[in-house]
PDB file of N, CA and C in Angstrom:
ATOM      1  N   UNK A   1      -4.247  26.021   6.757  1.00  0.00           N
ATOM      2  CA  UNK A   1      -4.791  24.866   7.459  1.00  0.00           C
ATOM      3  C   UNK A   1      -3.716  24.278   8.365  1.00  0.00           C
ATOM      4  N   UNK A   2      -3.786  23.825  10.105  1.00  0.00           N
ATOM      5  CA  UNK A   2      -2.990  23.332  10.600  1.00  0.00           C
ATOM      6  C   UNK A   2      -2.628  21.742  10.408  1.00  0.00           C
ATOM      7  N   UNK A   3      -1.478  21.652  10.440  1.00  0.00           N
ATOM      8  CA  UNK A   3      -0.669  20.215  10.142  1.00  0.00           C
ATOM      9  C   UNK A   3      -1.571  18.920  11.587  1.00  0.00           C
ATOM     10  N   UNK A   4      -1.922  18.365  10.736  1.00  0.00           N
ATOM     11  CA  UNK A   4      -2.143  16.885  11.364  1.00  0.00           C
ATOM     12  C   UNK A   4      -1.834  15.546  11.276  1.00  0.00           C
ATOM     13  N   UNK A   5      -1.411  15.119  12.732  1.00  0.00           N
ATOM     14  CA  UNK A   5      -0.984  13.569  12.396  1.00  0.00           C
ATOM     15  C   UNK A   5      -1.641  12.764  13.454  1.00  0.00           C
ATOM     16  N   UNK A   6      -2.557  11.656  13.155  1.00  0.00           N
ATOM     17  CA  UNK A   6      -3.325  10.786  13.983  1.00  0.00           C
ATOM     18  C   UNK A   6      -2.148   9.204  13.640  1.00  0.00           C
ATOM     19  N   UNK A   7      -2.134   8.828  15.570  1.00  0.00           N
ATOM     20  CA  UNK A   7      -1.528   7.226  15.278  1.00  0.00           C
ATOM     21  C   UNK A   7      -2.219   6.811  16.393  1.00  0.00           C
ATOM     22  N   UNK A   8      -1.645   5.824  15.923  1.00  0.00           N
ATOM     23  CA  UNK A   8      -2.230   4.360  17.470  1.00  0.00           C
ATOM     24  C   UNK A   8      -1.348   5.090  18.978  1.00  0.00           C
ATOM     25  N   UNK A   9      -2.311   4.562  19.987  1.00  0.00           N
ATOM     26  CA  UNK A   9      -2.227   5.087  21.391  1.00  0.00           C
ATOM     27  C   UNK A   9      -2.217   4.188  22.018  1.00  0.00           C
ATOM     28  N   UNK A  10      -1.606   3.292  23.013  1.00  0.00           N
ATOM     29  CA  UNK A  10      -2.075   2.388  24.182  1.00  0.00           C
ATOM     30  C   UNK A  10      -1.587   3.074  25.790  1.00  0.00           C
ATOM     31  N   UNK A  11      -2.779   3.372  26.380  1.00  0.00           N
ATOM     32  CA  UNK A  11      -2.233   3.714  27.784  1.00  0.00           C
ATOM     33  C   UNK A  11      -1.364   2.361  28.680  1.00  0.00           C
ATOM     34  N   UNK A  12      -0.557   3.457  28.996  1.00  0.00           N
ATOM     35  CA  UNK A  12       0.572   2.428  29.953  1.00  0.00           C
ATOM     36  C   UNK A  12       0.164   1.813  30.556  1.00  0.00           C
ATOM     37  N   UNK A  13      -1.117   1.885  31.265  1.00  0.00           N
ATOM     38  CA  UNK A  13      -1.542   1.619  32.881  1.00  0.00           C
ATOM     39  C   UNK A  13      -2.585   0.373  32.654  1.00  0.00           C
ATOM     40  N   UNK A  14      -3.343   0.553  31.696  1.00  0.00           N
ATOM     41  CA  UNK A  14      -4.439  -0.274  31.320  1.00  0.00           C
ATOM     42  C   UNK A  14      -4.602  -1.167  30.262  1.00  0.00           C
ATOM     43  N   UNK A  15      -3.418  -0.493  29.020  1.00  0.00           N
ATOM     44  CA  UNK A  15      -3.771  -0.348  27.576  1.00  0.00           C
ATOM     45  C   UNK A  15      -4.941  -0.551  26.702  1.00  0.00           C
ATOM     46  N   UNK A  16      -5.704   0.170  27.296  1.00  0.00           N
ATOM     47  CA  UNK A  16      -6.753   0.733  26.306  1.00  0.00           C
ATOM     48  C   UNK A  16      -6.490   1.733  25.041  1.00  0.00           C
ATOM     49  N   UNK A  17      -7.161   1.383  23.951  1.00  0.00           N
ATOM     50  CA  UNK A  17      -6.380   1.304  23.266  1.00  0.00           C
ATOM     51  C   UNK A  17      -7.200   3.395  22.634  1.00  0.00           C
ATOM     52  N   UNK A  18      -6.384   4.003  21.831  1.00  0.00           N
ATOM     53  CA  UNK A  18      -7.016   5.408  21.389  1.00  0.00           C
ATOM     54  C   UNK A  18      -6.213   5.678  20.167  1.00  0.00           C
ATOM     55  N   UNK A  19      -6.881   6.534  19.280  1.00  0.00           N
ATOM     56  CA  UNK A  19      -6.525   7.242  18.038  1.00  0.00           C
ATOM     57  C   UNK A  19      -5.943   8.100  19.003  1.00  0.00           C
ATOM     58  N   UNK A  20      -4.388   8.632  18.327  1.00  0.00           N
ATOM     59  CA  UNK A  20      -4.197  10.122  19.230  1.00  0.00           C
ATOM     60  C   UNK A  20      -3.931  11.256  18.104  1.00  0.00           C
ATOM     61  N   UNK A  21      -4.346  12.125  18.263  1.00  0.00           N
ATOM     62  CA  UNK A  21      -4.550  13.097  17.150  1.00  0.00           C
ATOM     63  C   UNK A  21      -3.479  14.446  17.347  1.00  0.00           C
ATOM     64  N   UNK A  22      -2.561  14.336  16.859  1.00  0.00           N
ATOM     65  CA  UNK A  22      -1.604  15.128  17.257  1.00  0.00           C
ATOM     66  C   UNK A  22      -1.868  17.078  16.350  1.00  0.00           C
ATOM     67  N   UNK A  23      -2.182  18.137  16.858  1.00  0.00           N
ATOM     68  CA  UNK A  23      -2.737  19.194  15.748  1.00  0.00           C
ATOM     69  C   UNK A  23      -2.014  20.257  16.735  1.00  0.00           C
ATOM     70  N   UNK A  24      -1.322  21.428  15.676  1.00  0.00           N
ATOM     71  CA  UNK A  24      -0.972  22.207  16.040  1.00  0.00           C
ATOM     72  C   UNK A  24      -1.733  23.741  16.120  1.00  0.00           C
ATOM     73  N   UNK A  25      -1.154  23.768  17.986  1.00  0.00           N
ATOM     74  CA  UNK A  25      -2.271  24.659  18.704  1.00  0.00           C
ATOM     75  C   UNK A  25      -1.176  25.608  19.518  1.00  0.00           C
ATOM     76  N   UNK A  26      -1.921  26.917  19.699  1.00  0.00           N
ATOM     77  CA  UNK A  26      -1.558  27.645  20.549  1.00  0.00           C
ATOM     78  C   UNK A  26      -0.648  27.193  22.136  1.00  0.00           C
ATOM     79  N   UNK A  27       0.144  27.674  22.695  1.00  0.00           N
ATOM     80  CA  UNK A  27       0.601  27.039  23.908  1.00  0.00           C
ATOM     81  C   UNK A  27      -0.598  27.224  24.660  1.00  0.00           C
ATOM     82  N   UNK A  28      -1.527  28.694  24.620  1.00  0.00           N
ATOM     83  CA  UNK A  28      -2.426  28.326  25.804  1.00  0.00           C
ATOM     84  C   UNK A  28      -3.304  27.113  25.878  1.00  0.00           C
ATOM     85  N   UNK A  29      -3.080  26.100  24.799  1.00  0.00           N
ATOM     86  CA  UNK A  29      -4.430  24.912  24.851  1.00  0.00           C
ATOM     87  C   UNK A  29      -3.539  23.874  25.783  1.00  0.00           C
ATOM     88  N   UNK A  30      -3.989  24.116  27.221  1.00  0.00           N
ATOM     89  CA  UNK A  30      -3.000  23.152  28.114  1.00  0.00           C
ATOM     90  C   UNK A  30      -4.285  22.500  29.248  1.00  0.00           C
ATOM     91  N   UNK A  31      -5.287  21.685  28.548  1.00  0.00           N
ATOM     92  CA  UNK A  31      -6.229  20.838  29.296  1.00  0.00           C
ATOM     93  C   UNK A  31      -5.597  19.889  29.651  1.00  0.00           C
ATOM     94  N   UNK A  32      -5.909  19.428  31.046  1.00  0.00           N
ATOM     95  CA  UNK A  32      -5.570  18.126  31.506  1.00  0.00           C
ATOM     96  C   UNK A  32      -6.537  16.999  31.098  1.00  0.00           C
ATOM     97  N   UNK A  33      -5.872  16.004  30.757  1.00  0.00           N
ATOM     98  CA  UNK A  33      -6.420  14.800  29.918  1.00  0.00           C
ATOM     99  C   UNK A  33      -6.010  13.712  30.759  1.00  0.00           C
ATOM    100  N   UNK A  34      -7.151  12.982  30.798  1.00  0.00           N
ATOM    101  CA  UNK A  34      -7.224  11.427  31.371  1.00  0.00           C
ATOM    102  C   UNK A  34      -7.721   9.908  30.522  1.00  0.00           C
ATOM    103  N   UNK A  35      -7.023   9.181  30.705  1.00  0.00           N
ATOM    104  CA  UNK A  35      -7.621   7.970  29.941  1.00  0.00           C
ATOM    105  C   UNK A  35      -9.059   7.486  30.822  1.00  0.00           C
ATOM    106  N   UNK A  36     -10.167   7.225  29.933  1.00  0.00           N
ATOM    107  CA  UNK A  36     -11.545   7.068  29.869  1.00  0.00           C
ATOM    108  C   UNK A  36     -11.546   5.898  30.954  1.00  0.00           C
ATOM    109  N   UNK A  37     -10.581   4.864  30.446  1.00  0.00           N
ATOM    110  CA  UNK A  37     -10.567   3.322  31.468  1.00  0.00           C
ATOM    111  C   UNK A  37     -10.377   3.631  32.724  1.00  0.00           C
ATOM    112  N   UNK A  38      -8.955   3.661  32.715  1.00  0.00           N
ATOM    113  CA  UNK A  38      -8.728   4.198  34.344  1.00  0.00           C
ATOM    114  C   UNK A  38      -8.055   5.196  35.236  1.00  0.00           C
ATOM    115  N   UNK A  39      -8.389   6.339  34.364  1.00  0.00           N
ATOM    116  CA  UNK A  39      -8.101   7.778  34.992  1.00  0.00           C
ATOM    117  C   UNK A  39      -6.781   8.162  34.728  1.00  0.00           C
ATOM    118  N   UNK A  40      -5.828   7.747  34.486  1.00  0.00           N
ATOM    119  CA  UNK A  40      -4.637   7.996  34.129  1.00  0.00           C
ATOM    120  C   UNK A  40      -4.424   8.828  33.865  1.00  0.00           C
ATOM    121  N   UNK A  41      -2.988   9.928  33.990  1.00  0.00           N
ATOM    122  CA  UNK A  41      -3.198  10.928  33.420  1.00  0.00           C
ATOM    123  C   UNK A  41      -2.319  10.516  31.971  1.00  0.00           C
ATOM    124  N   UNK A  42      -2.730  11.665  30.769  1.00  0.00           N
ATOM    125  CA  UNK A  42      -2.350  11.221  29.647  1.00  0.00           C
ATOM    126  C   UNK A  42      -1.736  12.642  29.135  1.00  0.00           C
ATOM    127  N   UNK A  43      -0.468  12.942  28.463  1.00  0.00           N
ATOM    128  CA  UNK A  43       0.086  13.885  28.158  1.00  0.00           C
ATOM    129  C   UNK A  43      -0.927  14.499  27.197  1.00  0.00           C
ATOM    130  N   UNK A  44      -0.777  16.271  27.276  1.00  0.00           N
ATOM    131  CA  UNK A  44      -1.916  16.701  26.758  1.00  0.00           C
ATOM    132  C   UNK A  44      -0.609  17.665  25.371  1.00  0.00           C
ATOM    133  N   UNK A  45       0.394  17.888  25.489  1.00  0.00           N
ATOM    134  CA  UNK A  45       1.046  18.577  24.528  1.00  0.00           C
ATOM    135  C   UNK A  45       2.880  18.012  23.863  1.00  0.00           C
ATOM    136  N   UNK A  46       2.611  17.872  22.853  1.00  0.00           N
ATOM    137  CA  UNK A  46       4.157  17.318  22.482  1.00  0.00           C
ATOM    138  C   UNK A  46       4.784  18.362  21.265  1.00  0.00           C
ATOM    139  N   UNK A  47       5.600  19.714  22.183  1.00  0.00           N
ATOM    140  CA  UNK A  47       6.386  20.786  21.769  1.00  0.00           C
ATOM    141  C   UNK A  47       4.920  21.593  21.346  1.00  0.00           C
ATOM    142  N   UNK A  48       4.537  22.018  19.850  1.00  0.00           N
ATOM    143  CA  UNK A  48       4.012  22.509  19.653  1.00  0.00           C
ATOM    144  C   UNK A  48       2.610  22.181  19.072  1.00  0.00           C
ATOM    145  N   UNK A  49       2.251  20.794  19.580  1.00  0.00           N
ATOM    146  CA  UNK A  49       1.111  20.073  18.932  1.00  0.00           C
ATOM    147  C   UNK A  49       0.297  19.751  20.536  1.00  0.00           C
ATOM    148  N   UNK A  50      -0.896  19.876  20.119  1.00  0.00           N
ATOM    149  CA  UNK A  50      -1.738  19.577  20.963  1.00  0.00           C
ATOM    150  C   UNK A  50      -2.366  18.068  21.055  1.00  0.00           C
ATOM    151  N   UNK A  51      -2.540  17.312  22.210  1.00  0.00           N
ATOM    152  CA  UNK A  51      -2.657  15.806  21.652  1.00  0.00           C
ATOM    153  C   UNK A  51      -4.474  15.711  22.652  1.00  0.00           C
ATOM    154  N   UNK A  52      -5.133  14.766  21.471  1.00  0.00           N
ATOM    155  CA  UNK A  52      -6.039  14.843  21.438  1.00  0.00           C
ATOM    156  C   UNK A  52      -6.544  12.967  21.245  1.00  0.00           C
ATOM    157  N   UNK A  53      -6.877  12.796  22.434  1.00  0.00           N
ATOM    158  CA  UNK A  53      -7.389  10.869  22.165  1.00  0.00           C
ATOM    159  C   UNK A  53      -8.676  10.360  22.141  1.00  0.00           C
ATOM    160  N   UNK A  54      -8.907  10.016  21.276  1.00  0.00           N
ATOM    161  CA  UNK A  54     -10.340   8.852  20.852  1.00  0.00           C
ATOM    162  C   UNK A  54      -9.863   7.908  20.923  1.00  0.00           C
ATOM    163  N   UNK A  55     -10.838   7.249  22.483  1.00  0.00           N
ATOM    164  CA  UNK A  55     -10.742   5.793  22.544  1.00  0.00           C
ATOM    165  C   UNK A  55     -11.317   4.894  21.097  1.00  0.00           C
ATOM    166  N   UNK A  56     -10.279   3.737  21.165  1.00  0.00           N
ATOM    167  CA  UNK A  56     -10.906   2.893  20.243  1.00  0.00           C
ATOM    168  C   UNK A  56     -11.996   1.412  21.048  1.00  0.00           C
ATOM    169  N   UNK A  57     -10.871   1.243  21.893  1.00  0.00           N
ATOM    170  CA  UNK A  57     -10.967   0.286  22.821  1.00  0.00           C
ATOM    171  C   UNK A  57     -10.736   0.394  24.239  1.00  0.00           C
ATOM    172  N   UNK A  58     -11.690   0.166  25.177  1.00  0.00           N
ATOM    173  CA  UNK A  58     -11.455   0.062  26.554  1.00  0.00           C
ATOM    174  C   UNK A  58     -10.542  -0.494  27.334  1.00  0.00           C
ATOM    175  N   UNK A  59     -10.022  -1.218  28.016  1.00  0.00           N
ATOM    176  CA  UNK A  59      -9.538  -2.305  28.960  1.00  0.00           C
ATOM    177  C   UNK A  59     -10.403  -2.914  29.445  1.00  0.00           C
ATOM    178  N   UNK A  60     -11.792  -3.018  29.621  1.00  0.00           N
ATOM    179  CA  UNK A  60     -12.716  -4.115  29.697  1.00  0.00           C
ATOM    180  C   UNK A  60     -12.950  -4.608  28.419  1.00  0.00           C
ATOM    181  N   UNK A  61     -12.887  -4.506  27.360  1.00  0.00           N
ATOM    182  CA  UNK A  61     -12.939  -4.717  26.052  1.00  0.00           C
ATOM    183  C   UNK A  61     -11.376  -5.649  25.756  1.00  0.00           C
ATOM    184  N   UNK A  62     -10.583  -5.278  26.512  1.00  0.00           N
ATOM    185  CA  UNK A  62      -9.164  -6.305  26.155  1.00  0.00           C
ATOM    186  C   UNK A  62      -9.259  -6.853  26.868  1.00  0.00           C
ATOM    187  N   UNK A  63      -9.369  -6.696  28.179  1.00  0.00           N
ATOM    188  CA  UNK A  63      -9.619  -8.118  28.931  1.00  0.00           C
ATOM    189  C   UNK A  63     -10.596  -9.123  28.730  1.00  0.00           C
ATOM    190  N   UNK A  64     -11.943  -8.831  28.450  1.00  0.00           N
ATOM    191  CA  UNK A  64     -12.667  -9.843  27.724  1.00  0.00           C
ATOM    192  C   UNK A  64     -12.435 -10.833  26.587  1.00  0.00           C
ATOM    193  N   UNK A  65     -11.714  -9.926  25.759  1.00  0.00           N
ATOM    194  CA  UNK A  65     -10.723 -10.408  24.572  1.00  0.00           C
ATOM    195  C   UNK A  65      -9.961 -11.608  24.868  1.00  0.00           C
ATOM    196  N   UNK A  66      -9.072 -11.298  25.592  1.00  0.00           N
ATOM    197  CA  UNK A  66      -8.185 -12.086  26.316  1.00  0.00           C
ATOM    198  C   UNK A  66      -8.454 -13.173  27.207  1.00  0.00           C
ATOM    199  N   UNK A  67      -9.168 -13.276  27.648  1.00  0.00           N
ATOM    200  CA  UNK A  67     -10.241 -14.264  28.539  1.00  0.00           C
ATOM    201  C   UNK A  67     -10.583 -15.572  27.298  1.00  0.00           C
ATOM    202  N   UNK A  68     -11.281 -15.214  26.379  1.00  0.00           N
ATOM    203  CA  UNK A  68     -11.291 -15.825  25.565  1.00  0.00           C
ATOM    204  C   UNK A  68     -10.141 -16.862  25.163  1.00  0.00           C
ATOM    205  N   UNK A  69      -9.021 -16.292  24.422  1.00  0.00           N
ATOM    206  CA  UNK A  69      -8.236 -17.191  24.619  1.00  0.00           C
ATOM    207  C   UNK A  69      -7.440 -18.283  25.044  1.00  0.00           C
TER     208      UNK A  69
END
């Protein structure tokens, strides 16, 4: 079974927020990945793990948040 480690994610650009699921994969798994909010690009491999993000939270979802306050 391959080794897995999921943590907290915030994109730089927006911080919307994602589970990132770190699982070890072949070098050929080299998809380009973007954050859902605002296109960003988001690293898709760290050495020999493939990174994999589920948004939790948007950036319209934190800014609304925040508004509030």
């Amino acid at each position: 079974m391959a080794h897995m480690e999921v943590t907290r994610f915030q994109c730089p650009n927006c911080e919307a927020t994602y589970n990132l699921i770190r699982v070890e994969a072949p070098p050929k798994y080299d998809r380009q990945l973007a954050c859902l909010s605002c296109g960003a690009p988001l690293r898709n491999r760290d050495g020999k793990f493939a990174l994999k993000y589920f948004q939790i939270e948007g950036a319209r979802e934190i800014r609304k948040r925040r508004s509030k306050l």
